[in-house]
C-alpha atoms as a PDB file:
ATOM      1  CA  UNK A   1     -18.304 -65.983 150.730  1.00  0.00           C
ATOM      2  CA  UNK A   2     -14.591 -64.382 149.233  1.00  0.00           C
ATOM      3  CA  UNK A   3     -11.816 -64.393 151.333  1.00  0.00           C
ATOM      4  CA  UNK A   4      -8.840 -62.598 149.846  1.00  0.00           C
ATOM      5  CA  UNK A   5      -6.514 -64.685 149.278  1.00  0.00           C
ATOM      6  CA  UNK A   6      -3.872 -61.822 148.191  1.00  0.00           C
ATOM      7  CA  UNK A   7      -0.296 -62.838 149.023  1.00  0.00           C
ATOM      8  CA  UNK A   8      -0.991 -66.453 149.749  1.00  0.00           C
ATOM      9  CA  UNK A   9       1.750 -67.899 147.929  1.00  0.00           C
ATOM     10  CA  UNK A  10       0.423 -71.722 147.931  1.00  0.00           C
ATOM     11  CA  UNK A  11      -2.519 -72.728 150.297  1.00  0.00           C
ATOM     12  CA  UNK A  12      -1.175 -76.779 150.144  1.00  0.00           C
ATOM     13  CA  UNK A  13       1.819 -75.810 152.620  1.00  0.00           C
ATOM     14  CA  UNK A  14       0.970 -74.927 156.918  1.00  0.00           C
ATOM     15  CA  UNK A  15       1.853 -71.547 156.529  1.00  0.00           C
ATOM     16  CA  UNK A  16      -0.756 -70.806 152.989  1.00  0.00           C
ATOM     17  CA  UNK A  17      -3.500 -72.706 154.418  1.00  0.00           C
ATOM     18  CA  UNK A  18      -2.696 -70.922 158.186  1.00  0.00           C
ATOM     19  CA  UNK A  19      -2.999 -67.875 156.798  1.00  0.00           C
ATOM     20  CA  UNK A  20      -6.479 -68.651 154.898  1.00  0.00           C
ATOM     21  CA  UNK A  21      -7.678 -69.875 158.107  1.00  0.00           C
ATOM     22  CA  UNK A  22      -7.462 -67.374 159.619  1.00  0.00           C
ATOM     23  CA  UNK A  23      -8.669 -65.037 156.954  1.00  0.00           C
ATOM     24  CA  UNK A  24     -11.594 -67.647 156.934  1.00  0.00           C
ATOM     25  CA  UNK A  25     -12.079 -67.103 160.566  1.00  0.00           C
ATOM     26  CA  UNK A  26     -11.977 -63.209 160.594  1.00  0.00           C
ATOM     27  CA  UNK A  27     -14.634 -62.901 157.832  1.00  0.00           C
ATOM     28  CA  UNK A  28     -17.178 -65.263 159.602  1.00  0.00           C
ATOM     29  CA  UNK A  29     -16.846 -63.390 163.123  1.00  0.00           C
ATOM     30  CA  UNK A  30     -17.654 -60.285 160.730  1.00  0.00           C
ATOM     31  CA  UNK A  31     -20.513 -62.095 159.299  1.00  0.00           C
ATOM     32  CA  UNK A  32     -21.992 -63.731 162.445  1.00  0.00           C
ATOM     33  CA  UNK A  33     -23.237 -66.757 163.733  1.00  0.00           C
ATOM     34  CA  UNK A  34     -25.694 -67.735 160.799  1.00  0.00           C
ATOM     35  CA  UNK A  35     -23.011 -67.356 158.593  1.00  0.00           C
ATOM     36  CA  UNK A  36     -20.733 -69.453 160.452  1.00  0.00           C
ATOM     37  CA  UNK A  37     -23.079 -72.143 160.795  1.00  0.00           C
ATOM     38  CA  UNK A  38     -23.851 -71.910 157.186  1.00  0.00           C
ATOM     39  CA  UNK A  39     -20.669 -72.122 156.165  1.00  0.00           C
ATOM     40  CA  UNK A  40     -19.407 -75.200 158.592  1.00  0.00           C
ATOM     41  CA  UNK A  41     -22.676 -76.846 157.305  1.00  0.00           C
ATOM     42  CA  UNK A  42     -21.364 -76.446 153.314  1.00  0.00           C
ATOM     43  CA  UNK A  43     -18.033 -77.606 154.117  1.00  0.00           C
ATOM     44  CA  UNK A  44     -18.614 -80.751 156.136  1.00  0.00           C
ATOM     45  CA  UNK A  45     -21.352 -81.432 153.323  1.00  0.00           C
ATOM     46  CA  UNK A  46     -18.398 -80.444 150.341  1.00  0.00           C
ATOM     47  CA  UNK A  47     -16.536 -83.008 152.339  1.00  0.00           C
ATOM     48  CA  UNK A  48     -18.482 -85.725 152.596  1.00  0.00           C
ATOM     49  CA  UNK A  49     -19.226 -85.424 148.798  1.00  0.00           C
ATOM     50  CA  UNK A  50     -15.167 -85.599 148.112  1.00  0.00           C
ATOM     51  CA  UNK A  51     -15.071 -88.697 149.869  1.00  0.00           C
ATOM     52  CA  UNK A  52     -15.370 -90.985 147.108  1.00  0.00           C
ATOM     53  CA  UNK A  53     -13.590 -94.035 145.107  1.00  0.00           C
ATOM     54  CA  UNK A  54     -13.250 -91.915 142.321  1.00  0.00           C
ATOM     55  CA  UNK A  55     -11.666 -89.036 143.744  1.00  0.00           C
ATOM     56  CA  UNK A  56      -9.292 -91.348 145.483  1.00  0.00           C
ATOM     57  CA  UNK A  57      -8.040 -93.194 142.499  1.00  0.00           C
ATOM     58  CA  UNK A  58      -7.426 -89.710 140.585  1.00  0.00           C
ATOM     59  CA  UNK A  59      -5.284 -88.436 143.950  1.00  0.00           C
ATOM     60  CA  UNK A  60      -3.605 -91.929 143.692  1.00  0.00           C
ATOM     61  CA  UNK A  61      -2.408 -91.502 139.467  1.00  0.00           C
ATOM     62  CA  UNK A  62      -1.989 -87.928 140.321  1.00  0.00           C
ATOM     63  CA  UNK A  63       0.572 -88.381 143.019  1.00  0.00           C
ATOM     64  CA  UNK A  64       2.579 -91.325 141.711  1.00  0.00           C
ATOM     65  CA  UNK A  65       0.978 -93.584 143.894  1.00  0.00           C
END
C-alpha cells in the first residue's frame, strides 16, 4: 500500500507521524475491511520482528546511549 507522504516534513515528530496516520487511515477506509485487516496483521507482525537484541543495541550506539 503507498500513502503519499507529500509535505510531511519529518514523520519522527507528533505532527509528521499525525499526519501519516491519518493519511494511513483514509486510504484503508478506501480500501476496506480486508485491507485493513491485512494491513494491521503486517504491522503487528513487522513489529514483533523489530523487537530484537540486535536492533536494540544499534538504537542504543545510534542515539548516544
Amino acid at each position: 500500500m503507498n500513502v503519499d507522504r507529500a509535505g510531511v516534513q519529518d514523520t519522527r515528530t507528533g505532527e509528521g507521524a499525525e499526519e501519516v496516520a491519518v493519511r494511513i487511515a483514509s486510504r484503508l477506509a478506501h480500501l476496506g475491511p480486508t485491507a485493513a485487516v491485512s494491513f494491521d496483521l503486517r504491522y503487528a507482525l513487522l513489529g514483533a520482528e523489530s523487537y530484537d537484541w540486535n536492533r536494540w543495541g544499534a538504537a542504543h550506539l545510534m542515539t548516544g546511549g
